[in-house]
Protein backbone atom coordinates (compact mmCIF):
# COMPACT_ATOMS: atom_id res chain seq x y z
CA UNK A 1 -26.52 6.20 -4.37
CA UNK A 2 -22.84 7.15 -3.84
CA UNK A 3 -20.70 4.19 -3.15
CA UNK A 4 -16.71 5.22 -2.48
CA UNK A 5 -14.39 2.10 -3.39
CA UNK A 6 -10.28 1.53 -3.15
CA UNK A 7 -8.94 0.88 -6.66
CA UNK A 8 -6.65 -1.75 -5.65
CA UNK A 9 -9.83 -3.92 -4.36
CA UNK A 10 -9.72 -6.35 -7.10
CA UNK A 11 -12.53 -8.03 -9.26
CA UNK A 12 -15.02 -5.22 -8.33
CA UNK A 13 -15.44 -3.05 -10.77
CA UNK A 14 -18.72 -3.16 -12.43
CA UNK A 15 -20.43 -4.73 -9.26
CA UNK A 16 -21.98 -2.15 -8.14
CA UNK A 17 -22.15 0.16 -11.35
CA UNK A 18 -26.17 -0.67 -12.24
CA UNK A 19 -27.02 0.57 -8.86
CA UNK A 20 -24.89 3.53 -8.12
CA UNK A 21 -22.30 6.42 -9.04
CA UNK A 22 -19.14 4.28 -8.21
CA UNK A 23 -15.66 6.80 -7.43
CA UNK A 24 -12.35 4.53 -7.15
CA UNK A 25 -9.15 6.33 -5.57
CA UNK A 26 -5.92 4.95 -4.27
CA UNK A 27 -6.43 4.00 -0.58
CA UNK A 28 -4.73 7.12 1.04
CA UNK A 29 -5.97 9.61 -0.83
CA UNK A 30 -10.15 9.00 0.23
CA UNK A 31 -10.78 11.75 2.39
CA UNK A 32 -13.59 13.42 3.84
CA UNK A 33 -14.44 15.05 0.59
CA UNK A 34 -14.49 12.17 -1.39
CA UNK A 35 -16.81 10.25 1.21
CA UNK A 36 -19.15 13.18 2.14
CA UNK A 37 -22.28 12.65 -0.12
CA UNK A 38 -21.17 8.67 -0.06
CA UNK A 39 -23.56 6.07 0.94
CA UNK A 40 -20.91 3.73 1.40
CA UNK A 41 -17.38 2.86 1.54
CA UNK A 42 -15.34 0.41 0.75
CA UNK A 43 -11.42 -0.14 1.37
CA UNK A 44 -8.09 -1.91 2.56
CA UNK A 45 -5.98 -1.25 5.24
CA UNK A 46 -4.83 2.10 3.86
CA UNK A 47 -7.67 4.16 4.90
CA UNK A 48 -7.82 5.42 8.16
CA UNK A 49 -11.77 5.25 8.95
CA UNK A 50 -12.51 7.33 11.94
CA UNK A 51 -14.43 10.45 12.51
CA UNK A 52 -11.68 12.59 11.00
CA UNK A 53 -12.78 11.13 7.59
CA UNK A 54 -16.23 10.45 8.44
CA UNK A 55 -17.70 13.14 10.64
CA UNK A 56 -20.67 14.78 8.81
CA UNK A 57 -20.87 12.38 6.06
CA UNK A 58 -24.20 10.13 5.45
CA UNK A 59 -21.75 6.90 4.94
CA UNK A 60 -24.13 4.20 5.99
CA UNK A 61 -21.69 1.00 5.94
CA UNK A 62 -17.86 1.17 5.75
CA UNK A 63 -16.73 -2.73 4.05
CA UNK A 64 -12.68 -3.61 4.26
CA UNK A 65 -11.77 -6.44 2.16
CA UNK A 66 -9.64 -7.38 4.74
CA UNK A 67 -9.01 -9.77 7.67
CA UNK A 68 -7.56 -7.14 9.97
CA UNK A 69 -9.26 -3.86 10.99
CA UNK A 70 -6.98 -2.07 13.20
CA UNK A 71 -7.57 0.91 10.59
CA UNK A 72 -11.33 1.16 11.42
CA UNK A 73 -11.96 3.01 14.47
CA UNK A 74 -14.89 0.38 15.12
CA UNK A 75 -16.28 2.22 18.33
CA UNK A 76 -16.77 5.56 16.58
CA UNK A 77 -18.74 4.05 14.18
CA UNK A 78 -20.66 2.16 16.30
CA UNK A 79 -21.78 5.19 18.09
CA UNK A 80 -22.72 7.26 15.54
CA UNK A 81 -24.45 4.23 14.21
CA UNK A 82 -22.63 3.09 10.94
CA UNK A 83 -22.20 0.03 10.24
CA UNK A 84 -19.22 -1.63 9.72
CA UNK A 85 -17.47 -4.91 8.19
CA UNK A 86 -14.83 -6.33 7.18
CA UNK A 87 -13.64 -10.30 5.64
CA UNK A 88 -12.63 -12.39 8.48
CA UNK A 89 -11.05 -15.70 7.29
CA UNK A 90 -10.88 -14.23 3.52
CA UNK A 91 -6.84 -14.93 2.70
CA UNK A 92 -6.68 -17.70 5.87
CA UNK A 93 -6.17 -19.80 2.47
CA UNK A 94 -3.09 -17.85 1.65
CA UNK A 95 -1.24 -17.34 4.89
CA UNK A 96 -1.29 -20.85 5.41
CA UNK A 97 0.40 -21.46 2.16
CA UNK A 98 2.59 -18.67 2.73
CA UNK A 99 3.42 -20.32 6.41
CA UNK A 100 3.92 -24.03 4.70
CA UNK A 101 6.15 -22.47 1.86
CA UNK A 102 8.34 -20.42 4.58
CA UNK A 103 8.85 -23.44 6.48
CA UNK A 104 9.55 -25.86 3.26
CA UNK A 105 12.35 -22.34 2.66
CA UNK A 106 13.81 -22.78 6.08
CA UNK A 107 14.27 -26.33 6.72
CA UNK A 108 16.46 -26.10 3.32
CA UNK A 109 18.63 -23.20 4.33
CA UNK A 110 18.83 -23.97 8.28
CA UNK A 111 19.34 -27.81 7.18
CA UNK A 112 16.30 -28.38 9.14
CA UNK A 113 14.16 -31.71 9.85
CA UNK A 114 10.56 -30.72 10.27
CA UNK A 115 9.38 -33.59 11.51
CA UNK A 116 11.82 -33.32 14.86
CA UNK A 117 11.20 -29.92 15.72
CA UNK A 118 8.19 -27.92 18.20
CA UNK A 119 6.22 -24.87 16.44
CA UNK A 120 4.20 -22.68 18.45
CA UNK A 121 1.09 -21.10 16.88
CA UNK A 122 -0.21 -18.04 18.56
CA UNK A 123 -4.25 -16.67 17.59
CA UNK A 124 -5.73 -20.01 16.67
CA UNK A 125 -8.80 -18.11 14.21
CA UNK A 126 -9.16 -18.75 10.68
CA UNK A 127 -5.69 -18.37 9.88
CA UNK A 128 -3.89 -19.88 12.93
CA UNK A 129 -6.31 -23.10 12.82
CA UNK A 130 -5.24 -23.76 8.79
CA UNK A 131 -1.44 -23.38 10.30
CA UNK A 132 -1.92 -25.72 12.74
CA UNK A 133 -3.65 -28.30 10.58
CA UNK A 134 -0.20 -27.82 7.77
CA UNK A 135 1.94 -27.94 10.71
CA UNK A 136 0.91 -31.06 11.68
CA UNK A 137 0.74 -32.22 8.45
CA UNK A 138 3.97 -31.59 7.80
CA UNK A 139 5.07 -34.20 10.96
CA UNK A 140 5.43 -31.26 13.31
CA UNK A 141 4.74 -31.35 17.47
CA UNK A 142 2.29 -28.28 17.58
CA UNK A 143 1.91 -25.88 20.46
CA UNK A 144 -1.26 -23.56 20.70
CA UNK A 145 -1.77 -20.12 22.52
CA UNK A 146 -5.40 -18.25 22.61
CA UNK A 147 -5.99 -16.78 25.17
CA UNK A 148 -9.95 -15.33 24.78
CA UNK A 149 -10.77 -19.20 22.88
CA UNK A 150 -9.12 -20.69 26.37
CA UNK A 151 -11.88 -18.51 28.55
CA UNK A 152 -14.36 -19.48 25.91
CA UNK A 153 -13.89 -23.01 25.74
CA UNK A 154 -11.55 -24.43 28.42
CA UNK A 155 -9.43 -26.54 25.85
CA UNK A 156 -6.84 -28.28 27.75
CA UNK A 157 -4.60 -27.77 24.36
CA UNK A 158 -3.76 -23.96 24.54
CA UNK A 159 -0.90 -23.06 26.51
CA UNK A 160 0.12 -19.89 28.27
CA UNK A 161 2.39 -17.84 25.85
CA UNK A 162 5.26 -17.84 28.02
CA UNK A 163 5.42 -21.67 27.92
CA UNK A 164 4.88 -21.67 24.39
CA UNK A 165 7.77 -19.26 23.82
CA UNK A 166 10.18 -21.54 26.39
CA UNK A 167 9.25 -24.71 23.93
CA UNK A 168 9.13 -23.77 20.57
CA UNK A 169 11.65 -24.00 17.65
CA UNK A 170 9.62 -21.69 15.72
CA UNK A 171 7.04 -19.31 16.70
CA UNK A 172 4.63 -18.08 14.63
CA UNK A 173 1.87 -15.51 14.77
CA UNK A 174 -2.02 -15.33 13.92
CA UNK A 175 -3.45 -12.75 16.24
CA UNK A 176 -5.31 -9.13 15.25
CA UNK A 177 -3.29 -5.62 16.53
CA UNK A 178 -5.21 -4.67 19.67
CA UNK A 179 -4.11 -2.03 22.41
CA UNK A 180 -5.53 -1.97 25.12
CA UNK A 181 -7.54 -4.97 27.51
CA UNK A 182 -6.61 -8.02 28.78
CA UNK A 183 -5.89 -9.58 26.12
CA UNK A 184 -3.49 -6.37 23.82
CA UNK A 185 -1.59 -7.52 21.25
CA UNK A 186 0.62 -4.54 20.51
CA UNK A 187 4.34 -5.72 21.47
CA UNK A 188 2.81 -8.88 22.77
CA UNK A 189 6.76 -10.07 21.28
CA UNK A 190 8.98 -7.65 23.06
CA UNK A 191 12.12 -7.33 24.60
CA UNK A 192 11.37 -9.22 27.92
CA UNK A 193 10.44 -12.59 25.82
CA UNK A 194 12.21 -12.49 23.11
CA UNK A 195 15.13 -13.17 26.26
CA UNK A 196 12.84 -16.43 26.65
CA UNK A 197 12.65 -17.86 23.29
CA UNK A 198 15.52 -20.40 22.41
CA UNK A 199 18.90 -19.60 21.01
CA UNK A 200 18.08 -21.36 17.40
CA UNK A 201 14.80 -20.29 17.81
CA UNK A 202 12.67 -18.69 14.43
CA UNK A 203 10.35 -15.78 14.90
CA UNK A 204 7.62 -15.79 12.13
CA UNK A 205 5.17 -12.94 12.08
CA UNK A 206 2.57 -12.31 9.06
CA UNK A 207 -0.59 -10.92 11.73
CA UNK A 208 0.58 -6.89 11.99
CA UNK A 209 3.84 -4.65 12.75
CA UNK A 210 3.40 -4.08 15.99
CA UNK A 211 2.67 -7.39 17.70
CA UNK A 212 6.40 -7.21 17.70
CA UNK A 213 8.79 -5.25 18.61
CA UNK A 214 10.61 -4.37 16.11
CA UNK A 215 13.88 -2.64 17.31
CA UNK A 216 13.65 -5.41 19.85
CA UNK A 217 13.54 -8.40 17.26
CA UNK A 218 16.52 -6.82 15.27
CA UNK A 219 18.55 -6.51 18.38
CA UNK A 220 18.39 -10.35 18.94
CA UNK A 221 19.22 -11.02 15.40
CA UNK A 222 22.32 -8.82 15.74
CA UNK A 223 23.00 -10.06 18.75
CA UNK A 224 22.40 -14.21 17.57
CA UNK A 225 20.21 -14.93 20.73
CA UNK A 226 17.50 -15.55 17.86
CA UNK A 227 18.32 -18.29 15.28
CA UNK A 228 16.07 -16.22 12.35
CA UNK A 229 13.00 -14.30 10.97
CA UNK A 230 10.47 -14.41 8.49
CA UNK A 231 9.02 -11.15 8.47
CA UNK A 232 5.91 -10.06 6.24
CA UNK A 233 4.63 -7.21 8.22
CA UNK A 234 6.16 -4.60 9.84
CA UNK A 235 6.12 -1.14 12.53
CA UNK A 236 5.46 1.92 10.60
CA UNK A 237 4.78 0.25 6.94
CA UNK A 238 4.84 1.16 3.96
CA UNK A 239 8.02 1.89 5.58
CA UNK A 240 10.40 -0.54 7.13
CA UNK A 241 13.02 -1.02 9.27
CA UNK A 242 16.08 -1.77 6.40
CA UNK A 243 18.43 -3.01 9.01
CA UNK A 244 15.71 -6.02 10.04
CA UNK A 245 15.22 -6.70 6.47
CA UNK A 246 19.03 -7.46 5.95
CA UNK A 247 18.83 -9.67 8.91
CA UNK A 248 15.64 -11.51 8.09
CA UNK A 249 15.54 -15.13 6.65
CA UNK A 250 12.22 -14.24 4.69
CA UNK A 251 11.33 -10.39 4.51
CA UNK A 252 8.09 -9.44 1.77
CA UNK A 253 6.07 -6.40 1.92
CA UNK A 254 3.26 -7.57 3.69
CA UNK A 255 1.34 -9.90 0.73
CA UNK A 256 1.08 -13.12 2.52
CA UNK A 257 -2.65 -13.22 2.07
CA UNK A 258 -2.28 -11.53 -1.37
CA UNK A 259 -2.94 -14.74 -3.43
CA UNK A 260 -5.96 -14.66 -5.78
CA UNK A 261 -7.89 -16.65 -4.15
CA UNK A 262 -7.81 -14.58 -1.10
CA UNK A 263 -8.23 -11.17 -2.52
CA UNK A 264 -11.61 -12.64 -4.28
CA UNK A 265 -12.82 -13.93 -0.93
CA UNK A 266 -12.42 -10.45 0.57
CA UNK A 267 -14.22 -8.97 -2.21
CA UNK A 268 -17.27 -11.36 -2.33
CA UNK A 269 -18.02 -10.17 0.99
CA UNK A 270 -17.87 -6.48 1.21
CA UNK A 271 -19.63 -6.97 -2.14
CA UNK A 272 -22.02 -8.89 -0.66
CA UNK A 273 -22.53 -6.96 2.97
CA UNK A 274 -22.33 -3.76 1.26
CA UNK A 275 -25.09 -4.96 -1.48
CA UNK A 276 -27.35 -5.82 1.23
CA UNK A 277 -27.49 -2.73 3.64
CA UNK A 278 -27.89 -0.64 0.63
CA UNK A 279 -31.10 -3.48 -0.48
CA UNK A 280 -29.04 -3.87 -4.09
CA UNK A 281 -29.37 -7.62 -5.38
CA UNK A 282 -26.65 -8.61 -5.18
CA UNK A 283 -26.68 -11.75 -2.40
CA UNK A 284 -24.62 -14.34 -4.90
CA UNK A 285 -22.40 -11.80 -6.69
CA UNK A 286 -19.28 -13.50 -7.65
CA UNK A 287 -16.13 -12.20 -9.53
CA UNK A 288 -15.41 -13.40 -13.11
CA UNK A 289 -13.55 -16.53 -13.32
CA UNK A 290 -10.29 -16.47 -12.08
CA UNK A 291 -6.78 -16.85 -14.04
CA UNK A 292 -5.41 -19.96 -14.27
CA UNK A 293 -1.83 -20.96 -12.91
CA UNK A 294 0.67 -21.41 -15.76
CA UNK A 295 0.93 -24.88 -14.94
CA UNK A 296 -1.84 -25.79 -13.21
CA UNK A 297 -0.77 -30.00 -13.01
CA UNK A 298 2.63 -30.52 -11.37
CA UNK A 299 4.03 -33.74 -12.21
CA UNK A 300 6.78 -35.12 -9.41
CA UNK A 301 9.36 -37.37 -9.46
CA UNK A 302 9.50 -40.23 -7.48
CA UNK A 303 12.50 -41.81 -8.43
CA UNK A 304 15.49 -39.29 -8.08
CA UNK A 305 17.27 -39.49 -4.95
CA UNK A 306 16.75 -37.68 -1.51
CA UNK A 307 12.82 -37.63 -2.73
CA UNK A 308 11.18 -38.32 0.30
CA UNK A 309 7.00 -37.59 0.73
CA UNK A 310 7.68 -34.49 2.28
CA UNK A 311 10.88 -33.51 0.09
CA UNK A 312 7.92 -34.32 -2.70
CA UNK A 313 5.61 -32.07 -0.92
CA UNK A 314 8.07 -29.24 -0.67
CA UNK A 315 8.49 -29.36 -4.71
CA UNK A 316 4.54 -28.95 -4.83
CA UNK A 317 4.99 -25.85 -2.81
CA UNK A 318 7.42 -24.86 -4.36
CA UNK A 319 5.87 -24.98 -7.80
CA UNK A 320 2.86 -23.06 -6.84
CA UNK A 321 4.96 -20.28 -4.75
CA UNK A 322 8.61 -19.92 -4.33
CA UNK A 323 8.53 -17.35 -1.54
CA UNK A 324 11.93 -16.53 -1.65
CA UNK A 325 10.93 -14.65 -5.20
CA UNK A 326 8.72 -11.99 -3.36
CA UNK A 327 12.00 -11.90 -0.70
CA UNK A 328 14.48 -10.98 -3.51
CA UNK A 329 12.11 -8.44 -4.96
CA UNK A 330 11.10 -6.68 -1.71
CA UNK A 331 15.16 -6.68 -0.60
CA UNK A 332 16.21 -5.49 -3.57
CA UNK A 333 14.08 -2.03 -3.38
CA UNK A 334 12.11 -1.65 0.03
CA UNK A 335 11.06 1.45 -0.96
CA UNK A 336 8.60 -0.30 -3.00
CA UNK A 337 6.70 -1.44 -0.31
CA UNK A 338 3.20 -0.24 -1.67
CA UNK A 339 4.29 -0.66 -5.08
CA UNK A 340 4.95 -4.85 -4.77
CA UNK A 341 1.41 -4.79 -2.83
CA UNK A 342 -0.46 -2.90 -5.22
CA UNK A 343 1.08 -4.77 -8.21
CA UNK A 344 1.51 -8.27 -6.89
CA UNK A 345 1.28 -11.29 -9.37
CA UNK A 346 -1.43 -13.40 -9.50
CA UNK A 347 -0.35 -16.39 -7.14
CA UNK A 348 -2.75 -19.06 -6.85
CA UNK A 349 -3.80 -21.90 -3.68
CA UNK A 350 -2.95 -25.34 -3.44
CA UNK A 351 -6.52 -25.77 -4.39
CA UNK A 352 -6.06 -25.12 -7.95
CA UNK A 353 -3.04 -27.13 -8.83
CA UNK A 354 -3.24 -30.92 -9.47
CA UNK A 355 -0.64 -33.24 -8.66
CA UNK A 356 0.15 -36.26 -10.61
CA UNK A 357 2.03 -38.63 -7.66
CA UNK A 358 1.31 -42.51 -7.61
CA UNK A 359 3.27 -42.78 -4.00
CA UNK A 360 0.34 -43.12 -1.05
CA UNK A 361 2.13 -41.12 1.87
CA UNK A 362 2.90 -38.21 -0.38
CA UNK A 363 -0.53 -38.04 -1.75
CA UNK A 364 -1.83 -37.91 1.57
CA UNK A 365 0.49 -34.87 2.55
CA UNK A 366 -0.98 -33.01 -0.70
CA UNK A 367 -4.15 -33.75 0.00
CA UNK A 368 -3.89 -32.97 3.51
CA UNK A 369 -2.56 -29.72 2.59
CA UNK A 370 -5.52 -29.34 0.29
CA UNK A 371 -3.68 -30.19 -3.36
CA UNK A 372 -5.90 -31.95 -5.86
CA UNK A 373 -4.01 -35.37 -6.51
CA UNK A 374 -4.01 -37.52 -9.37
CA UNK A 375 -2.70 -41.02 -9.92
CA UNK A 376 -0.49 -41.05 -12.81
């Protein structure tokens, strides 16, 4: 067997090395040659997997380590009968502490209280349903838009998106890139609603590019009729749209769900789904262990002033991701888009930290948040 893999997938080399003749290559440079006499393939978001790569190849299974999978033209496959897969709910770990660490960033540099202010979470999946839970966590009124899960289940809690836009004080966005049906998703921000969102209002977007409109958004920044951004995807990446970045509170090169945690998710289950098509034993393959944070315990201070449970929260955050770090090296050279994504540090979840705090409220936040908490 012939198994084609991204070398930026991380933790899986030697998985599959017993079994088969394993070729890594950077994401846009598999082609049809490489796949041809493949039995499967394996990749991120870089590789375009349609019948321009595929046609003529005996590919039996093409695995993205990914949530999203836009890039995998899903009814070509289906018709010529290849399977396909990809890692739904893999990083939903790391957006959310991406999301909670964004917010923590704004309310300091907009002078914000959290606990008085409306966000609106749009795509309530994996993802969107660990943002609402941190929202709410965090003391804030949550608003919820999903549209297909409304159909589904008739829950009296999701809103239309236009109300959601008219009540929010942030906005921010779970859903997959889709383009056509009822429900698209390609400019479902654009310039009609963006006229709807309030003045002060804060735009987050960490799904794909094009659910916005990006010439759109950086008109109402320009123009103040939007209060801010936080920006981790963008139209047309690796390239993007230098004028937005300058006018973005928050603007990384799309590695929200790039924590470690996340990326090992995504691999355990291409590893796995790819293992088991091909009949190699692999049904409880998991990585190596992990690394270990620096400072895995995180002691807080409960006596200095202005340390409130959630101003004790935001330090945990903090600690385990300052997101303004991956802003300053993203607008310092955007032109390293792919380079900061393939060569991101190894950030780790709440998950693995431990917190030494003796105040109740605060420990419930953490743990809430999913922190492990000590008494000290």
């Amino acid at each position: 067997m012939k198994i084609v893999i991204d070398e930026n997938i991380p933790f899986i080399r030697g998985a599959f090395e017993p079994w088969a003749d394993v070729i890594y290559a950077p994401g846009g440079a598999i082609d049809s040659r490489i796949v041809a006499d493949a039995d499967a393939l394996i990749v991120r978001t870089r590789t375009r997997c349609d019948s321009q790569l595929l046609k003529g190849s005996r590919v039996k299974i093409v695995a993205s380590a990914t949530i999203g999978y836009d890039h995998i033209d899903t009814g070509w496959l289906e018709a010529e009968g290849i399977k396909w897969t990809n890692a739904p709910g893999c990083n939903s770990g790391s957006v959310m502490q991406y999301i909670t660490a964004s917010l923590f960033h704004l309310a300091l540099n907009h002078s914000l209280d959290l606990h008085s202010l409306t966000i609106g979470v749009v795509g309530i999946g994996n993802v969107g349903s660990k943002v609402v839970r941190a929202a709410r966590t965090l003391g804030m009124n949550v608003l919820q838009n999903d549209p297909p899960r409304k159909r589904r289940e008739g829950l009296k809690e999701f809103i239309s998106l236009d109300t959601l836009l008219e009540r929010s004080d942030i906005v921010t966005l779970h859903v997959p890139l889709t383009t056509e049906g009822h429900d698209k998703t390609h400019y479902l921000i654009n310039r009609e609603n963006l006229q709807a969102l309030k003045r002060d209002c804060i735009l987050i977007n960490t799904s794909r590019g094009e659910v916005v409109d990006n010439i759109a958004l950086r008109k109402s920044l320009s123009a103040g009729t939007l209060g801010g951004a936080v920006l981790d995807v963008w139209e047309g990446e690796p390239r993007a749209d230098r004028k937005l970045i300058g006018l973005a509170d928050i603007a990384t090169p799309h590695i929200a769900g790039y924590s470690v945690d996340g990326k090992a998710n995504g691999t355990i289950t291409v590893v796995r789904e790819v293992a088991s098509l091909l009949g190699i034993p692999l049904a409880g393959w998991q990585p190596g262990s992990l690394p270990v944070p620096d400072k895995p315990v995180i002691e807080l201070d409960l006596h200095a002033s202005m340390n409130t449970p959630l101003n004790l929260a935001a330090m945990a955050v903090r600690h385990t991701y300052p997101v303004d770090e991956d802003d300053r090296l993203f607008r310092s050279d955007p032109g390293r888009f792919e380079f900061l994504r393939d060569n991101y540090r190894q950030r780790r979840e709440f998950g693995s930290f431990q917190v030494r705090i003796e105040d109740t409220e605060t420990r419930k936040i953490l743990d809430e948040l999913g922190f492990r908490t000590i008494r000290t």
